[in-house]
C-alpha atoms as a PDB file:
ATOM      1  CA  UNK A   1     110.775 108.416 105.057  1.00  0.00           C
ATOM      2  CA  UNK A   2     111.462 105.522 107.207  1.00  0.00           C
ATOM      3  CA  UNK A   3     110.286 102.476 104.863  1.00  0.00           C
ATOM      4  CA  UNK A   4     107.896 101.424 107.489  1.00  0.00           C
ATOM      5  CA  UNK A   5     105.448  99.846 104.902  1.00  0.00           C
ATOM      6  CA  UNK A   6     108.136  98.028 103.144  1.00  0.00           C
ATOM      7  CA  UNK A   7     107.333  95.140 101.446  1.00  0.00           C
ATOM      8  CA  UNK A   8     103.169  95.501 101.495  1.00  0.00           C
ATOM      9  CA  UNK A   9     101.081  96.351  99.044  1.00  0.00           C
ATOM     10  CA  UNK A  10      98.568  98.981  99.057  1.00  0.00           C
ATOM     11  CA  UNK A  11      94.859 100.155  96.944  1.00  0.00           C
ATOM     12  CA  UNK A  12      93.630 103.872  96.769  1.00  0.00           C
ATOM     13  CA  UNK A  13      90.613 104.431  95.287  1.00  0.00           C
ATOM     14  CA  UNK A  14      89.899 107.903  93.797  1.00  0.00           C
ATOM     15  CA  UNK A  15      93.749 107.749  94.041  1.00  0.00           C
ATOM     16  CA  UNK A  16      94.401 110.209  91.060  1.00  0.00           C
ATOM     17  CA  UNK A  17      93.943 113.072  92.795  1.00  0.00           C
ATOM     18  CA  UNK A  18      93.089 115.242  96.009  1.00  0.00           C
ATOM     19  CA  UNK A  19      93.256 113.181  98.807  1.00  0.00           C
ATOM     20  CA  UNK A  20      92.966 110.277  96.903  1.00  0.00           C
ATOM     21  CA  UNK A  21      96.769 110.904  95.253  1.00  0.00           C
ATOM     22  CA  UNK A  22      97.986 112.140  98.641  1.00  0.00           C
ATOM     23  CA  UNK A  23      97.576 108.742 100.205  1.00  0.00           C
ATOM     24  CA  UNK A  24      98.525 107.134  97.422  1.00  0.00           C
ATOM     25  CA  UNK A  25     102.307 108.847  97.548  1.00  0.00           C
ATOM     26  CA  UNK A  26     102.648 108.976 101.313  1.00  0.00           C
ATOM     27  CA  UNK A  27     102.053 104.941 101.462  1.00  0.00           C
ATOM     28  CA  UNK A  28     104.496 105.105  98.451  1.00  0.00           C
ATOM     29  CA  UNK A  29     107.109 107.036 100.401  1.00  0.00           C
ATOM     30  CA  UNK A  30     106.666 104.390 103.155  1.00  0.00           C
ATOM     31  CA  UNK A  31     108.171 102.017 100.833  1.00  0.00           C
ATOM     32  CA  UNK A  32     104.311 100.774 100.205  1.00  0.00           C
ATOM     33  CA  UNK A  33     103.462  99.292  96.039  1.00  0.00           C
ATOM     34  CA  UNK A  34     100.430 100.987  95.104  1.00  0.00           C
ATOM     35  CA  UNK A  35      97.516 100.651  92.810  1.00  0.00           C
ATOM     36  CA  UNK A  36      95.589 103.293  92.453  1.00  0.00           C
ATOM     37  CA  UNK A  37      92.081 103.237  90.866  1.00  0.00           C
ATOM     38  CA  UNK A  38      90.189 106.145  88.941  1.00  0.00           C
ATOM     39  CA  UNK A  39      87.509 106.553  86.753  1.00  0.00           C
ATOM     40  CA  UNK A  40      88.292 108.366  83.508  1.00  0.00           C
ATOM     41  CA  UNK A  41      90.948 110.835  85.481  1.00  0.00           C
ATOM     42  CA  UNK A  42      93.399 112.474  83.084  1.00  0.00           C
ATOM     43  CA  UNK A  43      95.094 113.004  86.052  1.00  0.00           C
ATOM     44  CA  UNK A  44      95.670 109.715  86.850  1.00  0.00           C
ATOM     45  CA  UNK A  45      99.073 108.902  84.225  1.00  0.00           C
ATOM     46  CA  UNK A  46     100.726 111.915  86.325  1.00  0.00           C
ATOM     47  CA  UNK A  47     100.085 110.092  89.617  1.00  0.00           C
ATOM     48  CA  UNK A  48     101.050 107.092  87.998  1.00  0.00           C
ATOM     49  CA  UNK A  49     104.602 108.109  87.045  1.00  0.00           C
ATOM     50  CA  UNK A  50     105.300 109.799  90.340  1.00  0.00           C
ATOM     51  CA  UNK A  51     104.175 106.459  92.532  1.00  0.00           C
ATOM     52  CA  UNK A  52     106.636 104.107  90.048  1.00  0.00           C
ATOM     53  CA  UNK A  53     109.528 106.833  90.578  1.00  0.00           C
ATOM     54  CA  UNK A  54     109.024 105.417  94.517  1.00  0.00           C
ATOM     55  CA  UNK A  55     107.844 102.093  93.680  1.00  0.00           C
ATOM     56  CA  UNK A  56     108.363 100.404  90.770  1.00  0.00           C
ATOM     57  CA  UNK A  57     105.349  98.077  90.783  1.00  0.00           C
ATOM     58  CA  UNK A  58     102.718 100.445  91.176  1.00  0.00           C
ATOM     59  CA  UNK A  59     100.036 100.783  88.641  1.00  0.00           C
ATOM     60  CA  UNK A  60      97.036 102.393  88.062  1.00  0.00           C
ATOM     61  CA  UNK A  61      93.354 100.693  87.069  1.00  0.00           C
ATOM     62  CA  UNK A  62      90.137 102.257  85.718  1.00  0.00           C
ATOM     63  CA  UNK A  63      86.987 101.415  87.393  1.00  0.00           C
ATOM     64  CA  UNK A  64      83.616 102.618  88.366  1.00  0.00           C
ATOM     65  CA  UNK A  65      83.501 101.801  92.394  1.00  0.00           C
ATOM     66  CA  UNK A  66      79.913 101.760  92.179  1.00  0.00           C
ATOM     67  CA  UNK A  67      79.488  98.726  89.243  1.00  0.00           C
ATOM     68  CA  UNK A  68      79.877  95.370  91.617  1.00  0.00           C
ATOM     69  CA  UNK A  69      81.879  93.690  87.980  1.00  0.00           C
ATOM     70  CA  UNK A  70      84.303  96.682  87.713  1.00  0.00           C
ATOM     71  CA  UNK A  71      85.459  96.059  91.503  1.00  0.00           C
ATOM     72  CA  UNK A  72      85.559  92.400  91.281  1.00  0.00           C
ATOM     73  CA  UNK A  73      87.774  92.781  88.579  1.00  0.00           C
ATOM     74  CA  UNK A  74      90.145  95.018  89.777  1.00  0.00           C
ATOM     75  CA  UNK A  75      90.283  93.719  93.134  1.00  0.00           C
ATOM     76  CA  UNK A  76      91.580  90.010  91.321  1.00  0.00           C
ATOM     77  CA  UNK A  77      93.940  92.165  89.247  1.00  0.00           C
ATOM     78  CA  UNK A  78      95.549  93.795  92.473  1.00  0.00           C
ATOM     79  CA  UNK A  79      95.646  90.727  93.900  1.00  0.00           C
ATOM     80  CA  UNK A  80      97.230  88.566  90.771  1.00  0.00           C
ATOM     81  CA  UNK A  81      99.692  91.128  90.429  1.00  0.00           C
ATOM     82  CA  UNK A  82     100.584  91.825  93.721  1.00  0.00           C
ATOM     83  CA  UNK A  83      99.818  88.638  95.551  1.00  0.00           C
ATOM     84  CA  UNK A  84      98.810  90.119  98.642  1.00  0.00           C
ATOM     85  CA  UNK A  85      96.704  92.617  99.255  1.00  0.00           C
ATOM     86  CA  UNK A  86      98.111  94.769 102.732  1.00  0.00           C
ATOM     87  CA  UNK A  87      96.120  98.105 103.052  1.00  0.00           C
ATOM     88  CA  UNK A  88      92.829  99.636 100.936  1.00  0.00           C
ATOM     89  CA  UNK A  89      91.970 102.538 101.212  1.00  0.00           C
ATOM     90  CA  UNK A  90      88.368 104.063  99.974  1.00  0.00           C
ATOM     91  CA  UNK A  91      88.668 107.462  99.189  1.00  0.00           C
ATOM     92  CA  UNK A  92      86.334 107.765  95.890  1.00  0.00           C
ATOM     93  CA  UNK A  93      83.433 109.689  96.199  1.00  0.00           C
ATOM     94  CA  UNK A  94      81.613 112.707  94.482  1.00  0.00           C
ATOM     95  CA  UNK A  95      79.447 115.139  95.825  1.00  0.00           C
ATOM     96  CA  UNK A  96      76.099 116.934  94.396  1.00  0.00           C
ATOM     97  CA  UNK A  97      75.262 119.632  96.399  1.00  0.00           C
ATOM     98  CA  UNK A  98      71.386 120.751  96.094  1.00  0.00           C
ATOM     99  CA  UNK A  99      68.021 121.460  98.244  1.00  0.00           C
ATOM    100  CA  UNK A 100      66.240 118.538  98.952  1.00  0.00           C
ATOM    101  CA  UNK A 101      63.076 119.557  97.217  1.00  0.00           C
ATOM    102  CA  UNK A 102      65.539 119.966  94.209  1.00  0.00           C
ATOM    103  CA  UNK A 103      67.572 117.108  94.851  1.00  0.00           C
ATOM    104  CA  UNK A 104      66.352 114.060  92.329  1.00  0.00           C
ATOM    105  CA  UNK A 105      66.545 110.431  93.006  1.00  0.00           C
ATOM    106  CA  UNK A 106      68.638 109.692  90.237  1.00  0.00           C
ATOM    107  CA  UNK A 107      70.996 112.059  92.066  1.00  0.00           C
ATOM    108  CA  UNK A 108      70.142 110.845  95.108  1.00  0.00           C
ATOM    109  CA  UNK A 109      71.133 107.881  94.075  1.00  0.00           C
ATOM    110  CA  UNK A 110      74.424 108.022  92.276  1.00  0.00           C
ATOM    111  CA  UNK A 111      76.027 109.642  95.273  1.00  0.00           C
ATOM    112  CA  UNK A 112      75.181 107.080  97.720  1.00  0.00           C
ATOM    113  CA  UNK A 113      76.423 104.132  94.346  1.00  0.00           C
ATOM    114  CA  UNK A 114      79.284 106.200  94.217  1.00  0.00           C
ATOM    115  CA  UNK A 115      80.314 106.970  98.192  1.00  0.00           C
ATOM    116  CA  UNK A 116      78.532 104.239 100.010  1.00  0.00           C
ATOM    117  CA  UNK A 117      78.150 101.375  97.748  1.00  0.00           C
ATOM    118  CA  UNK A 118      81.726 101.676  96.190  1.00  0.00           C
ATOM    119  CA  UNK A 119      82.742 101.533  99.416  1.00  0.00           C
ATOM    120  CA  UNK A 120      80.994  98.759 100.226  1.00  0.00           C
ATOM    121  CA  UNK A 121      81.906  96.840  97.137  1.00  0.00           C
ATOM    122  CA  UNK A 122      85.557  97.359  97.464  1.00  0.00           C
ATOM    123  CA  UNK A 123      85.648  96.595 101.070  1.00  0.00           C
ATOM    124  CA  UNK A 124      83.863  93.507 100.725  1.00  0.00           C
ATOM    125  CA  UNK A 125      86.292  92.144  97.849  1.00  0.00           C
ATOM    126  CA  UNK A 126      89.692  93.834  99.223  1.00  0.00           C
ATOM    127  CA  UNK A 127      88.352  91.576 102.692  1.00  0.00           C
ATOM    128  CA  UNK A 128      88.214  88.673 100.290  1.00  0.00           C
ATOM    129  CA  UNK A 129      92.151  88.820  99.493  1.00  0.00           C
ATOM    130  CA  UNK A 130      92.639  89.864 103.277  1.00  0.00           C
ATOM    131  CA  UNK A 131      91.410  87.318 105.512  1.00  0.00           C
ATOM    132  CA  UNK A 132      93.488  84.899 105.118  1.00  0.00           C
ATOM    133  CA  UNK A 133      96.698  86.302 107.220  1.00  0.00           C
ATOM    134  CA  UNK A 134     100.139  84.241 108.012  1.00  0.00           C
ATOM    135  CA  UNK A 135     100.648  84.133 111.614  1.00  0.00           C
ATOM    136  CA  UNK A 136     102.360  86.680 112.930  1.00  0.00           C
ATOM    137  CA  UNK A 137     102.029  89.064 109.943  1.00  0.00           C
ATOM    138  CA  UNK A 138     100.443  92.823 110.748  1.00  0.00           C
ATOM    139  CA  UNK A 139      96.575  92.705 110.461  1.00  0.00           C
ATOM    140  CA  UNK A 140      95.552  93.942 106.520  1.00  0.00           C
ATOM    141  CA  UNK A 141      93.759  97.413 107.076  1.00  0.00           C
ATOM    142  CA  UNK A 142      90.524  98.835 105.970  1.00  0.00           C
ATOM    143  CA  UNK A 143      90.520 103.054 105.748  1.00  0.00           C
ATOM    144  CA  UNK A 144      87.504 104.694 104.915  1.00  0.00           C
ATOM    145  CA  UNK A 145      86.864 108.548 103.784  1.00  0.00           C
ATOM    146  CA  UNK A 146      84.008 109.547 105.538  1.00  0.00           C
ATOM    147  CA  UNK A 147      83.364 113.120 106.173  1.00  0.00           C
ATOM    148  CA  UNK A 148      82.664 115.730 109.060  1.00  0.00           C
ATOM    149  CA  UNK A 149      79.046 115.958 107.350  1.00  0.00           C
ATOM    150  CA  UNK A 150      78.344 112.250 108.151  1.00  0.00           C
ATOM    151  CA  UNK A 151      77.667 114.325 111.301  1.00  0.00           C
ATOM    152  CA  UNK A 152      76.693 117.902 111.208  1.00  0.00           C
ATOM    153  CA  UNK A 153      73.393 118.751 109.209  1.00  0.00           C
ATOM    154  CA  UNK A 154      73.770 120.921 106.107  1.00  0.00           C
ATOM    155  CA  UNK A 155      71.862 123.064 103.779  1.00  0.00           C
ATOM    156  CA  UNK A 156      72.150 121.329  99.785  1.00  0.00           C
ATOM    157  CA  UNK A 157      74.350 118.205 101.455  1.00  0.00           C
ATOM    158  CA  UNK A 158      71.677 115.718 102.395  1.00  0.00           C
ATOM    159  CA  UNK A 159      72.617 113.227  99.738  1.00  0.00           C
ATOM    160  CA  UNK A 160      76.513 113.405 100.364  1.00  0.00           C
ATOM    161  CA  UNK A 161      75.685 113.713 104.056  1.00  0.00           C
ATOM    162  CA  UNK A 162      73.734 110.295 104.312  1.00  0.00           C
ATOM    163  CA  UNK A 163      76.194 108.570 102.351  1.00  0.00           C
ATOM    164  CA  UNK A 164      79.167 109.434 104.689  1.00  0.00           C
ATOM    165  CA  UNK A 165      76.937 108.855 107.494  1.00  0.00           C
ATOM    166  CA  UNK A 166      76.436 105.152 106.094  1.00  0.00           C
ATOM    167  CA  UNK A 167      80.448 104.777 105.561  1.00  0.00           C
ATOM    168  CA  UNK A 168      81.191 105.060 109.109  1.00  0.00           C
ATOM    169  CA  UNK A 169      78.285 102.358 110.415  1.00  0.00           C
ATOM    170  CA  UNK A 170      79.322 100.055 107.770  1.00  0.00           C
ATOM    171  CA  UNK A 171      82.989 100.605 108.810  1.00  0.00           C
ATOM    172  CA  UNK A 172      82.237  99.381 112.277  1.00  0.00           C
ATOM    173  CA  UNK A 173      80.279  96.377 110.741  1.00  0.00           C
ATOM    174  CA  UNK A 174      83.480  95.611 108.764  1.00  0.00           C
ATOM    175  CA  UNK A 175      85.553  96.177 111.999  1.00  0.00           C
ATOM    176  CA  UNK A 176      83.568  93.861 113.881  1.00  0.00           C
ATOM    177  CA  UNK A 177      83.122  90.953 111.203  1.00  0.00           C
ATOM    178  CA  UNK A 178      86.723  90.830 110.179  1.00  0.00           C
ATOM    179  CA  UNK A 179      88.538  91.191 113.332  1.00  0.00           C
ATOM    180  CA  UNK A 180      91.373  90.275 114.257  1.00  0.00           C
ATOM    181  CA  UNK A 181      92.495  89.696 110.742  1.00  0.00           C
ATOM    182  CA  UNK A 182      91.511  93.214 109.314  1.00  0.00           C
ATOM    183  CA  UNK A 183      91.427  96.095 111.340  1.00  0.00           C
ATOM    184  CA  UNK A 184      88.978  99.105 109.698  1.00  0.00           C
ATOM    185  CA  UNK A 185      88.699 102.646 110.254  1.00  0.00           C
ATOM    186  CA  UNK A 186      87.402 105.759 108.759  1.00  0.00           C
ATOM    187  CA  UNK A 187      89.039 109.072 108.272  1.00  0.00           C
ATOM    188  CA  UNK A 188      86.120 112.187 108.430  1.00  0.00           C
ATOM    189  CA  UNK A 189      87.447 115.212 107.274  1.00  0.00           C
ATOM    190  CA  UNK A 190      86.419 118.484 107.317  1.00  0.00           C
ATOM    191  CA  UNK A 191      87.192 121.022 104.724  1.00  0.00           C
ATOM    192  CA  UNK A 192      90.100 119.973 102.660  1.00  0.00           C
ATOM    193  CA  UNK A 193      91.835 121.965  99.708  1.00  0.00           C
ATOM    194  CA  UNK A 194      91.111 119.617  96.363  1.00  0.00           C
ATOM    195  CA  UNK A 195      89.660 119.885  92.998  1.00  0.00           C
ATOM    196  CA  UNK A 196      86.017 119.140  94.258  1.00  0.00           C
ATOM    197  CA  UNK A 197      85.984 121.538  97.348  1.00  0.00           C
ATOM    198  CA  UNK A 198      88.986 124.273  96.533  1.00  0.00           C
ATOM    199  CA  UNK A 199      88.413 127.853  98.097  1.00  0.00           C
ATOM    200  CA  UNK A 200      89.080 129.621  95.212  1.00  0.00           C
ATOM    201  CA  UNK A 201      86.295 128.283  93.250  1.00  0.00           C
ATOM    202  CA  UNK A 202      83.648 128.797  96.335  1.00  0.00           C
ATOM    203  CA  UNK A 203      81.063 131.818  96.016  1.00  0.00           C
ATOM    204  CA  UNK A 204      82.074 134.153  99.114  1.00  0.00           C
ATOM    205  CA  UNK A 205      79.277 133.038 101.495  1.00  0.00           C
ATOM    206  CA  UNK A 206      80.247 129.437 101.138  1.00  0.00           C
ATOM    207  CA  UNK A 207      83.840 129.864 101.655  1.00  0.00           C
ATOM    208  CA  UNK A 208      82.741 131.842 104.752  1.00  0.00           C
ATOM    209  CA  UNK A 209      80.804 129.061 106.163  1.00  0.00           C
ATOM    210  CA  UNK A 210      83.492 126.539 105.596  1.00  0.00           C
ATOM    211  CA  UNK A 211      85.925 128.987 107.265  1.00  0.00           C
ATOM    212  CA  UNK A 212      83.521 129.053 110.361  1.00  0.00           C
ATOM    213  CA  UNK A 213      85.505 126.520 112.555  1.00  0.00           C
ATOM    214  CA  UNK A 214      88.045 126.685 115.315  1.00  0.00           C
ATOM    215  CA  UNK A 215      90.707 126.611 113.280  1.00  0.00           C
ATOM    216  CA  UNK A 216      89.882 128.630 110.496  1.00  0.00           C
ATOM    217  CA  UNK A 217      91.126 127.309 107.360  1.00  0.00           C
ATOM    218  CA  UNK A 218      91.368 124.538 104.799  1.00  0.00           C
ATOM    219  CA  UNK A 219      93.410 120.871 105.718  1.00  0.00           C
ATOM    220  CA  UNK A 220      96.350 120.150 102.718  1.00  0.00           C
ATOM    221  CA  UNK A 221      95.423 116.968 101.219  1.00  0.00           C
ATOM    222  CA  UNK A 222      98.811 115.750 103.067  1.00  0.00           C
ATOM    223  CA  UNK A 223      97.407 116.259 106.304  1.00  0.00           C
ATOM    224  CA  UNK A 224      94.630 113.795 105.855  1.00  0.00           C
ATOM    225  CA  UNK A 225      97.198 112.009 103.992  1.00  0.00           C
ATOM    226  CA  UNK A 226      99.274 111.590 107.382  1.00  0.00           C
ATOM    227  CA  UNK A 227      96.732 109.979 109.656  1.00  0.00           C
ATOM    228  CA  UNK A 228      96.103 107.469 106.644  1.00  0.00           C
ATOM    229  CA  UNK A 229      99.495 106.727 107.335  1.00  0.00           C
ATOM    230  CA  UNK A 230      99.040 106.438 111.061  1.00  0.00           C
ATOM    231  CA  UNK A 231      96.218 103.884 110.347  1.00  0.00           C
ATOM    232  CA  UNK A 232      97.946 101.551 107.521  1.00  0.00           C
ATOM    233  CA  UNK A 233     101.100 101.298 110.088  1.00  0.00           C
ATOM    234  CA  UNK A 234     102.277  99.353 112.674  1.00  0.00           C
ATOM    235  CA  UNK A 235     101.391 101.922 115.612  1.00  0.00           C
ATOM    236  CA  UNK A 236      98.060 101.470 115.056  1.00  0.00           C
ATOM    237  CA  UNK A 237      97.438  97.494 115.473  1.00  0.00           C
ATOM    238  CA  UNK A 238      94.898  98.038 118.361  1.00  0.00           C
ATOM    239  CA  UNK A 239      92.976 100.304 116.329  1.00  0.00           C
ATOM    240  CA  UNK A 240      89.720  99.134 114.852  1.00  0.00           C
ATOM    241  CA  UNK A 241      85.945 100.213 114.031  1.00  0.00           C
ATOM    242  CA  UNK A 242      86.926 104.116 114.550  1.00  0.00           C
ATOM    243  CA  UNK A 243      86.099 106.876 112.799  1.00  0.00           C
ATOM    244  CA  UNK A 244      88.690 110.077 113.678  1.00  0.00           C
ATOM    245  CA  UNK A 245      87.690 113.450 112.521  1.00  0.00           C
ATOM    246  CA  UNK A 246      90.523 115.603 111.028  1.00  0.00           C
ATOM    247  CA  UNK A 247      88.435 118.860 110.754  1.00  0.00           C
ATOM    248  CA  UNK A 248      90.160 122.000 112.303  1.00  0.00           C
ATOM    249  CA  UNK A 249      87.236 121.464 114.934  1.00  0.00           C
ATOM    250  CA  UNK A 250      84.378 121.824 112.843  1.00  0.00           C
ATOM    251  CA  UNK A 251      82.619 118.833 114.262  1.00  0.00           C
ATOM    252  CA  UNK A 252      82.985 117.347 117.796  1.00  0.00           C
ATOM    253  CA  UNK A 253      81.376 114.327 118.273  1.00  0.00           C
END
């Protein structure tokens, strides 16, 4: 720990768990306040206590990313409370996996609410608290979750596919419109060890498919973790509108 994020203040959405909570303490760690947002996460008074044990005014908020009042709401409630708003990161999401011909639009469209528009929503109104920087003062920072499948083609992922796909053109749109005072990027990873994707809950022939990459294995929700960190900091202030795949080689784009 080096306290390199001392001082600013921090959002993680989907911050209760997975990736999501991994962020969420590594930014703490950094000397970083953070709110972290859920939606009905048991999980999330756990995470809770063990970001105030590093920084006392973290907190946590429940929201549904994808209802445009819910993220209004909590982004002026980060804000009141913490006065600035530094780094956001959008790492809520949900995944249905299904054939297309079985794949139904309510489906459909709950995980593009969920992955695209939440990310939209909280962008937009996390920009709104942003945009407004002191001279001088590190650029505020954007970080998206995208996903390796925004960019390889999948059996039963079309849904969660085109919604990751849309989180990395909208995060160059935000890069571009909110430059030099933001700077946004997305993270795409590829298979990660959580609650929604864990290997020892995947039939055989799915864990074998995942496993089909150079490297052979799951990513620790701190590994994703640490290039979050690489993109909230101060090394990475001529970094904007990229998308960096952390994916034991599974896609090369």
């Amino acid at each position: 720990m080096t306290g390199a994020l001392a001082g600013r203040t921090a959002l993680v959405t989907g911050g209760s768990r997975g990736i999501g909570r991994a962020i969420a303490l590594a930014l703490a760690r950094e000397g970083a306040s953070v709110a972290i947002c859920h939606h009905g996460d048991e999980r999330a008074a756990e995470t809770l206590a063990d970001l105030q044990a590093l920084s006392s005014k973290s907190f946590a908020f429940e929201a549904d990313v994808s209802r445009e009042d819910d993220v209004v709401a909590m982004l002026a409630e980060v804000a009141a409370r913490f006065r600035t708003l530094d780094i956001a990161v959008n790492n809520a999401g949900i995944l249905r996996e299904a054939p297309i011909l079985e794949t139904s639009a309510a489906d459909f469209d709950r995980v593009v609410a969920v992955n695209l528009r939440g990310t939209f929503l909280v962008g937009r109104e996390a920009a709104r608290h942003m945009r407004e920087r002191p001279a001088g003062v590190s650029p505020a920072r954007i970080i998206n979750l995208a996903s390796d499948l925004a960019f390889l083609g999948r059996e039963g992922m079309a849904a969660y596919s085109a919604s990751k796909g849309g989180v990395v053109a909208l995060t160059r749109s935000f890069a571009t419109e909110f430059a030099p005072q933001i700077l946004v990027n997305a993270i795409a990873p590829g298979p990660v060890d959580t609650d929604m994707t864990s290997p020892a809950t995947m039939s055989p022939e799915a864990l074998a498919r995942d496993l089909d990459i150079p490297l052979a294995r799951f990513a620790a929700p701190e590994e994703i973790a640490a290039l979050a960190l690489y993109l909230a900091g101060d090394g990475a202030r001529f970094v904007t509108g990229q998308c960096y795949g952390i994916n034991g080689g599974s896609a090369m784009p």
